[in-house]
Protein backbone atom coordinates (compact mmCIF):
# COMPACT_ATOMS: atom_id res chain seq x y z
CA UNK A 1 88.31 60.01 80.46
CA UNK A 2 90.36 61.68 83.22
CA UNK A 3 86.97 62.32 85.42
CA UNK A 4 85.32 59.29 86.12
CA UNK A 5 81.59 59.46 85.80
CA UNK A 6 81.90 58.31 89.73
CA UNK A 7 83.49 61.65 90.00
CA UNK A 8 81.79 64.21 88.96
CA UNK A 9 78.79 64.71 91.47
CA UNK A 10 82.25 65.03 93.94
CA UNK A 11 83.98 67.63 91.69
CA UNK A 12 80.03 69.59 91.31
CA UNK A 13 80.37 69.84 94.70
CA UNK A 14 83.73 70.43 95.71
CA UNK A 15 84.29 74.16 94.48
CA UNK A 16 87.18 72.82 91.78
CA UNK A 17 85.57 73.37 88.78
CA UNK A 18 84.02 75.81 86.59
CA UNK A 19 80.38 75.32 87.52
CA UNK A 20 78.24 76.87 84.69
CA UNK A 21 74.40 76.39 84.06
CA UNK A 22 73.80 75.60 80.13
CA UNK A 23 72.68 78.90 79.25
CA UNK A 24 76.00 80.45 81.04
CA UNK A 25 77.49 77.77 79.02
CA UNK A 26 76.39 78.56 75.91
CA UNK A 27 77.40 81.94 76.12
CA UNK A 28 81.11 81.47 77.04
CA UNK A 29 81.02 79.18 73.89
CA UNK A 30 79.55 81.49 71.62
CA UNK A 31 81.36 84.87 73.15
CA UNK A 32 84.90 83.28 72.15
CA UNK A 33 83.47 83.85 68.64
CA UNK A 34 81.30 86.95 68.76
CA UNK A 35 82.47 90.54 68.74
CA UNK A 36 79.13 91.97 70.16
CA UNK A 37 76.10 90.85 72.39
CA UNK A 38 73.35 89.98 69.81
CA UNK A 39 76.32 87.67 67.73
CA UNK A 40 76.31 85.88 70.99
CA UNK A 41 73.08 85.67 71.07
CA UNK A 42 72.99 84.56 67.30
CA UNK A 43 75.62 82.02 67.81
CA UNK A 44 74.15 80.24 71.29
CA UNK A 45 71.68 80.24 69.82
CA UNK A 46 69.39 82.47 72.91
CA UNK A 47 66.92 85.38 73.12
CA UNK A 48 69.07 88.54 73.25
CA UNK A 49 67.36 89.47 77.24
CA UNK A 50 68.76 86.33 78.03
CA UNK A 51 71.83 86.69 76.93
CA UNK A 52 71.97 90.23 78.60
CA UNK A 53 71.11 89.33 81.95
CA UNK A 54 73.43 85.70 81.74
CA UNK A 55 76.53 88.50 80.94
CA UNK A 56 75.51 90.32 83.72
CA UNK A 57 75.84 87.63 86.11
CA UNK A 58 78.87 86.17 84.55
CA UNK A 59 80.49 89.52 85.54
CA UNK A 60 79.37 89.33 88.98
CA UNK A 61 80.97 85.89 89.33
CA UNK A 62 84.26 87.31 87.94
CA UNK A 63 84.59 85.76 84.63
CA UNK A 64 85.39 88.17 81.95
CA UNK A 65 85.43 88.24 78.52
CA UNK A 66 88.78 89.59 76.60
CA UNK A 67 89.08 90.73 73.02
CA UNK A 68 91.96 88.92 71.56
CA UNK A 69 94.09 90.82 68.59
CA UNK A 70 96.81 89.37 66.25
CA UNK A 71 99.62 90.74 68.29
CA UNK A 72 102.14 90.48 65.23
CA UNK A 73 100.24 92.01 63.30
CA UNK A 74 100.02 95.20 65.83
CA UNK A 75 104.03 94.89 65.90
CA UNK A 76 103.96 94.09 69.42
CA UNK A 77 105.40 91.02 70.94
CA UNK A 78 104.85 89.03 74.55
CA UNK A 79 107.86 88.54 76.50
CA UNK A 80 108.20 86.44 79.40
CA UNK A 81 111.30 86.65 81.79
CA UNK A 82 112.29 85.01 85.25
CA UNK A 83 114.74 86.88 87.25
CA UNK A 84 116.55 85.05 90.08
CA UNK A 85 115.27 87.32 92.96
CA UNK A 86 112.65 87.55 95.92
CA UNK A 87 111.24 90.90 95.68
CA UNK A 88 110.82 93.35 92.32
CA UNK A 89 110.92 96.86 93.14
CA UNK A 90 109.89 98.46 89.75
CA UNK A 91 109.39 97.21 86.23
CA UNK A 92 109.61 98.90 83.30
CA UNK A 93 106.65 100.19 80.53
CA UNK A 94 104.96 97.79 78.98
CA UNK A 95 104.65 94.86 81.70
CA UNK A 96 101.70 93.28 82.12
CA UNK A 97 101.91 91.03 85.38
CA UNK A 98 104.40 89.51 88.02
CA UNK A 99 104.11 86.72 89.64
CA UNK A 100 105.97 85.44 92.91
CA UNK A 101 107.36 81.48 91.98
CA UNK A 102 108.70 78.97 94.53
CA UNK A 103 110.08 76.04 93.07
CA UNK A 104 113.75 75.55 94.43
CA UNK A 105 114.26 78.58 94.30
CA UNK A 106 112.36 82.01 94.87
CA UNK A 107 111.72 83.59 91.42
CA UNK A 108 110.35 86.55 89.88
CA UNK A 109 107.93 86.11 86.11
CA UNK A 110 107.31 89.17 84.40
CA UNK A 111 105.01 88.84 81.43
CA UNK A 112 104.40 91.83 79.64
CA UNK A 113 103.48 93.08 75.60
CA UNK A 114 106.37 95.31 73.72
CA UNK A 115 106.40 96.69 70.85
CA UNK A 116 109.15 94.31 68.53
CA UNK A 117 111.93 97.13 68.07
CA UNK A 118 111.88 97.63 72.05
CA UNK A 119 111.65 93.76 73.40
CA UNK A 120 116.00 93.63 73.47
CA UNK A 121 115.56 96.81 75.38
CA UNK A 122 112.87 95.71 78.07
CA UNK A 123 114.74 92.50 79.05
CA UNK A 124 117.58 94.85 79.83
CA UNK A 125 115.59 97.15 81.55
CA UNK A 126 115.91 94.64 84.26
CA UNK A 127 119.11 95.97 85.97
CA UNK A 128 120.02 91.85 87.03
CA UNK A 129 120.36 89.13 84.80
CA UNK A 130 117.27 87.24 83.81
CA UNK A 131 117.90 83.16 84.16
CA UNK A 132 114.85 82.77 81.56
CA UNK A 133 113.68 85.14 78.91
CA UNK A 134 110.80 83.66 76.81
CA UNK A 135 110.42 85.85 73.06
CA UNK A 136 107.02 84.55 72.05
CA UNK A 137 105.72 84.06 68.26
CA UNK A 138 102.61 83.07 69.00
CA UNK A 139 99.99 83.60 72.36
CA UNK A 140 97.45 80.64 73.02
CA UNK A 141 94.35 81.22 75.29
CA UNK A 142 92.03 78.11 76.72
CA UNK A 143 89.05 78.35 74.40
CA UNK A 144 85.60 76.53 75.60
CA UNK A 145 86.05 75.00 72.03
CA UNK A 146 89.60 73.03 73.45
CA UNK A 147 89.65 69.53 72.33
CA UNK A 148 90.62 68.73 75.98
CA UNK A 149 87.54 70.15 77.26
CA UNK A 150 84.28 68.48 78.35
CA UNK A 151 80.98 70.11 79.51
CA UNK A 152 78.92 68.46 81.75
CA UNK A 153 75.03 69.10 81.47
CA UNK A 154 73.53 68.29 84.49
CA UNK A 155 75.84 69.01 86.69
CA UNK A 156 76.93 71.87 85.13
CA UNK A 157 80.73 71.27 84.95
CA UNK A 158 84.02 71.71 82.84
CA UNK A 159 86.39 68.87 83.26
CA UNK A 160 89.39 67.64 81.10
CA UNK A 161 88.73 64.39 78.77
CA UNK A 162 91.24 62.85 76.74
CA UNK A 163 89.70 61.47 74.32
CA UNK A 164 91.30 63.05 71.41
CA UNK A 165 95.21 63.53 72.66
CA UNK A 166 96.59 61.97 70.21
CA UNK A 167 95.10 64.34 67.64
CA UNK A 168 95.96 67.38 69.63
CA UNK A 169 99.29 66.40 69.93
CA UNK A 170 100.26 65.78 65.99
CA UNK A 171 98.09 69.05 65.45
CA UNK A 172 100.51 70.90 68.46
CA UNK A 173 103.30 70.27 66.33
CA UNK A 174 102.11 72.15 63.01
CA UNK A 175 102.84 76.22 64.06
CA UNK A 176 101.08 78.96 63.10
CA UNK A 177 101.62 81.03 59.82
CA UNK A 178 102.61 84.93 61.22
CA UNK A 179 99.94 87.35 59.87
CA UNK A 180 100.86 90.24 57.78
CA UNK A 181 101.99 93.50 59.83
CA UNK A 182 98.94 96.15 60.07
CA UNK A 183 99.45 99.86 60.91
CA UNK A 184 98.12 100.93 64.31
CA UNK A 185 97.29 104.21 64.71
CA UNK A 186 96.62 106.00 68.38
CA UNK A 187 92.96 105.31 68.54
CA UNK A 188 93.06 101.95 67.34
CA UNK A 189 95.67 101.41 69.92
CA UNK A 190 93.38 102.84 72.58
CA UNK A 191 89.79 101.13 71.77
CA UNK A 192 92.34 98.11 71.60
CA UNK A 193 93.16 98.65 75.25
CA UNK A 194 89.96 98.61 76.39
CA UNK A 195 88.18 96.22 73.98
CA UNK A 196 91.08 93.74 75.47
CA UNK A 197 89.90 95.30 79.18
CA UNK A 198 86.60 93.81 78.79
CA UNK A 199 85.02 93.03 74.78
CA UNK A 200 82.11 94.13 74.87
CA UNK A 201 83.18 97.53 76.63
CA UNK A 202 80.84 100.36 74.81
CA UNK A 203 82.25 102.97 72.25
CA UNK A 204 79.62 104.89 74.25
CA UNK A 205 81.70 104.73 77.53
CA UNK A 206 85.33 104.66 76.21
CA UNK A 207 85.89 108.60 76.22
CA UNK A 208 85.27 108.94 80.09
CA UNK A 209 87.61 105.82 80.29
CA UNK A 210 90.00 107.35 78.77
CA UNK A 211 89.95 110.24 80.50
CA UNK A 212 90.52 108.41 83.51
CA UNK A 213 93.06 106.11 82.72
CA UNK A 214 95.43 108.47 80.06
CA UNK A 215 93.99 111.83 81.37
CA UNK A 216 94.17 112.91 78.00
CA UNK A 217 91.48 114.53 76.00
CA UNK A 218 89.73 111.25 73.86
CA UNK A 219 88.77 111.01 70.15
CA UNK A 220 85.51 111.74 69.03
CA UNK A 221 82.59 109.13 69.49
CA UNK A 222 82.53 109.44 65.38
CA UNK A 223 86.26 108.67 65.02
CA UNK A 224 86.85 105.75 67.24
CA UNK A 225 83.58 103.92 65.92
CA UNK A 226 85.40 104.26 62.22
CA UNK A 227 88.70 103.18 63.75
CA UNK A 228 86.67 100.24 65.04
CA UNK A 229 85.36 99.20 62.27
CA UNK A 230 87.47 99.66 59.84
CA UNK A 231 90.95 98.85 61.65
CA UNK A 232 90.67 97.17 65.46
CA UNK A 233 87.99 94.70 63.99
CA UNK A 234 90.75 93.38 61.28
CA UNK A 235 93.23 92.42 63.95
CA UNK A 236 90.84 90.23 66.81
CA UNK A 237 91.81 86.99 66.45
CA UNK A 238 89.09 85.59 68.72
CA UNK A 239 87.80 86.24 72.71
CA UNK A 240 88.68 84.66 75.58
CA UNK A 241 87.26 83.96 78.86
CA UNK A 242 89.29 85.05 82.14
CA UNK A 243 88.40 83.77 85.55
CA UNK A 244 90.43 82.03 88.49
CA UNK A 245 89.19 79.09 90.58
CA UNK A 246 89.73 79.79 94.55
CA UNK A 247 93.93 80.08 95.04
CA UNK A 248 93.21 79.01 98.36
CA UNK A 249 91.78 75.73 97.24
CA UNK A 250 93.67 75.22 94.00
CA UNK A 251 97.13 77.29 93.70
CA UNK A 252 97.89 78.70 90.20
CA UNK A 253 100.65 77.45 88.94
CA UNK A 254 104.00 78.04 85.78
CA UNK A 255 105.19 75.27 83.51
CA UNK A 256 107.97 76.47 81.36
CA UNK A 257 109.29 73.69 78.81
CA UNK A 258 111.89 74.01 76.19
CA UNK A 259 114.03 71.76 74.24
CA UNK A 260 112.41 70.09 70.48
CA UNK A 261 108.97 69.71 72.22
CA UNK A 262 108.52 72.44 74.39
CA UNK A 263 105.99 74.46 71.97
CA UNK A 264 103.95 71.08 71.06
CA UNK A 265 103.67 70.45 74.98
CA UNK A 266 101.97 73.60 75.54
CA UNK A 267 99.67 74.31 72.61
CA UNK A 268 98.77 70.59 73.47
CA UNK A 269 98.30 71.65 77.17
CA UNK A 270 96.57 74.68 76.68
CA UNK A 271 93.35 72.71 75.11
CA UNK A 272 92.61 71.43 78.54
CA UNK A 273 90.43 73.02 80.69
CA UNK A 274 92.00 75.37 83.96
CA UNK A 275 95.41 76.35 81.51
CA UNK A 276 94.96 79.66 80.85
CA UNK A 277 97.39 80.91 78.84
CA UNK A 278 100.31 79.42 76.63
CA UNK A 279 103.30 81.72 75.19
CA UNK A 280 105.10 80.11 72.83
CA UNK A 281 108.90 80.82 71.19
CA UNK A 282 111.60 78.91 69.22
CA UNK A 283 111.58 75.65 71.32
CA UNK A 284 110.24 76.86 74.46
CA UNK A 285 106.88 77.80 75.98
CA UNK A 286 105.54 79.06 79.01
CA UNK A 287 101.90 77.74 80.31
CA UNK A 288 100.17 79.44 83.15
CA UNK A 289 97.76 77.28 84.77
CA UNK A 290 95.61 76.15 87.59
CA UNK A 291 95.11 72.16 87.43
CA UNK A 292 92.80 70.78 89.83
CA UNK A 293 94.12 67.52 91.10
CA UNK A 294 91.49 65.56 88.52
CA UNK A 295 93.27 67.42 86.06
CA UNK A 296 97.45 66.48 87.52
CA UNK A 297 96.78 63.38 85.87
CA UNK A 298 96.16 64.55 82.11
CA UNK A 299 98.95 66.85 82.90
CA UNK A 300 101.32 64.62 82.97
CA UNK A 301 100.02 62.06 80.48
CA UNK A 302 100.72 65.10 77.86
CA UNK A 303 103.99 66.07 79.48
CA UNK A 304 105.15 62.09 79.15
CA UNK A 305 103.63 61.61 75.65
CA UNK A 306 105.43 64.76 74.54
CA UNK A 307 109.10 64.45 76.66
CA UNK A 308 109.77 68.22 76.72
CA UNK A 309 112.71 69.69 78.95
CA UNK A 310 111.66 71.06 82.47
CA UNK A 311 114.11 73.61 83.60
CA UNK A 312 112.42 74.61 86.61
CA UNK A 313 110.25 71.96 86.73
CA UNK A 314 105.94 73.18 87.91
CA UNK A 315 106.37 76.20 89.39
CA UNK A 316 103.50 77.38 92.24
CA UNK A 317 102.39 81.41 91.52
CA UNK A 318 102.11 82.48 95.11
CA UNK A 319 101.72 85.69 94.24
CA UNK A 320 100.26 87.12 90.73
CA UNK A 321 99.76 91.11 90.22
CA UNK A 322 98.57 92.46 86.83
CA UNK A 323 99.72 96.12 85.34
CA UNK A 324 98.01 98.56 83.02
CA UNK A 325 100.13 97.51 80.26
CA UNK A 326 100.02 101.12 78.07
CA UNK A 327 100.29 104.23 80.11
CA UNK A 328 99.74 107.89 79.59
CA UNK A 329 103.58 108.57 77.82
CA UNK A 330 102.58 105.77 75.57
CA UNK A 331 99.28 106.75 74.57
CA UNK A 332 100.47 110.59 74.27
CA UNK A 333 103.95 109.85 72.68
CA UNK A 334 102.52 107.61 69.96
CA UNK A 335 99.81 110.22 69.07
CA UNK A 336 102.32 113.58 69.08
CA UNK A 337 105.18 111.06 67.19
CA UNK A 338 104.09 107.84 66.01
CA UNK A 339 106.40 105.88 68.00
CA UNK A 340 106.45 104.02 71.06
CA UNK A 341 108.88 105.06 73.91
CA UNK A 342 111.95 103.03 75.41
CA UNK A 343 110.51 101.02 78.44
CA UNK A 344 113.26 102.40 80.37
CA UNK A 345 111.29 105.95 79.81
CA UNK A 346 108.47 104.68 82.73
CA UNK A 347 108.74 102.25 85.84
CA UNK A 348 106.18 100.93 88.10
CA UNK A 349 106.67 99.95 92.08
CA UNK A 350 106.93 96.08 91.44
């Protein structure tokens, strides 16, 4: 185990952990799996008032909950890409966040979601050249459920165990099968959008959303609880559950890792507790992270285990802002046309 039972009352205490009573517990669990409230409550299993007010406070403490699609089978594709530079001053449609990276150098991430005919087209978008672009295949998110993870009743904790790495690791090294291309039409794309906003966001409340964010007149109630059902539900792959520990106390930080092992390392890594998010292409990956120092020491273990190729070696976010991802030309062009615009069509101050 990589927190000693001596430990943990320190790491309860200490503000390094994700500190969850078992009720709040229970729900994460169970939310990663459920597409509405009373599933949740189905799944925990809990009374459905319960469940309501324990997602009420889980939103005042800033952990969300994200629907997850297939993004292959949308046609879209996540694209990761470190440019050499100090300061961004626009990126193009389609980007999703930038981070700020010190490692020897002063770098620029941009992560962002393109549709698969464009993804050639945002890299050059960028008007220098990138010194990493990352084409993903596949998109991992921490689950609750990670074979890395460990609740701790009592004290209420999440820590990293170990106890099945092995396993992990020869599963890390099977991929995943690509799922058969869907057609997206403009409402799916926008319930989408929101649904991955927050999951249990309301049909109910998504036409004076839209009107806010696309300005644009939305679809019936009718019509977008049809697309739901019939079309947005067949692409979620699962929920995830989005929340930071203090930066101040525990930075965030970028692995990227290439070479033969480079995908095992992070869908290995990404089972742990405090990894966020894993993108994975041919022979490389990117892992975005935030590893308290009880976790450093799993870290590594997988990173030695594994042997994958460091380029930049752990790279500390100093600075991480997220973007809308779709905008208003999107939303409008794909309705009028049926077809996405160029990301050169749209930039945002970086």
């Amino acid at each position: 185990m990589y927190a000693s039972e001596a430990s943990l009352g320190a790491i309860a205490r200490s503000g390094l952990s994700l500190k969850l009573n078992p009720n709040e517990w229970k729900v994460v669990s169970a939310a990663a799996r459920a597409l509405t409230v009373s599933k949740i409550s189905e799944l925990a299993p809990l009374p459905y008032s319960t469940v309501i007010d324990v997602v009420k406070r889980l939103s005042r403490l800033n952990i969300g909950i994200s629907f997850v699609p297939h993004f292959d089978m949308m046609g879209f594709q996540s694209v990761f890409v470190i440019l050499e530079q100090r300061e961004l001053k626009q990126v193009p449609l389609y980007t999703q966040a930038v981070y700020k990276l010190l490692g020897k150098k002063q770098l620029i991430g941009v992560k962002a979601l393109v549709p698969e005919k464009y993804v050639y087209d945002y890299v050059s978008a960028f008007r220098s050249e990138p010194v990493y672009v990352l084409k993903t295949y596949e998109v991992k998110y921490w689950l609750p459920s990670g074979k890395l993870t460990r609740y701790v009743p009592g004290i209420n904790v999440v820590v990293p165990t170990a106890e099945k790495l092995s396993e992990v690791i020869a599963e890390s090294r099977v991929p995943e099968k690509p799922k058969e291309r869907k057609w997206v039409d403009w409402v799916d794309l926008t319930v989408l959008y929101f649904k991955m906003k927050y999951a249990y966001t309301k049909l109910s409340e998504m036409s004076n959303l839209i009107k806010e964010s696309f300005k644009i007149e939305p679809p019936s109630r009718q019509l977008m609880s049809y697309h739901y059902r019939t079309h947005v539900i067949n692409l979620w792959s699962h929920n995830r559950v989005i929340f930071r520990l203090n930066p101040e106390l525990v930075p965030l930080k970028l692995y990227v890792f290439s070479g033969k092992e480079g995908e095992s390392t992070a869908r290995t890594m990404i089972q742990a507790p405090y990894m966020y998010e894993a993108l994975v292409g041919e022979s490389s990956a990117v892992v975005l992270g935030q590893p308290p120092s009880y976790l450093e020491r799993l870290v590594y273990e997988i990173i030695y285990l594994t042997n994958p190729e460091m380029p930049f070696g752990a790279l500390l976010v100093t600075d991480e802002r997220e973007y809308p991802w779709l905008s208003t030309r999107v939303i409008e062009r794909y309705r009028t046309r049926g077809e996405f615009p160029d990301p050169e069509e749209e930039f945002f101050p970086g």
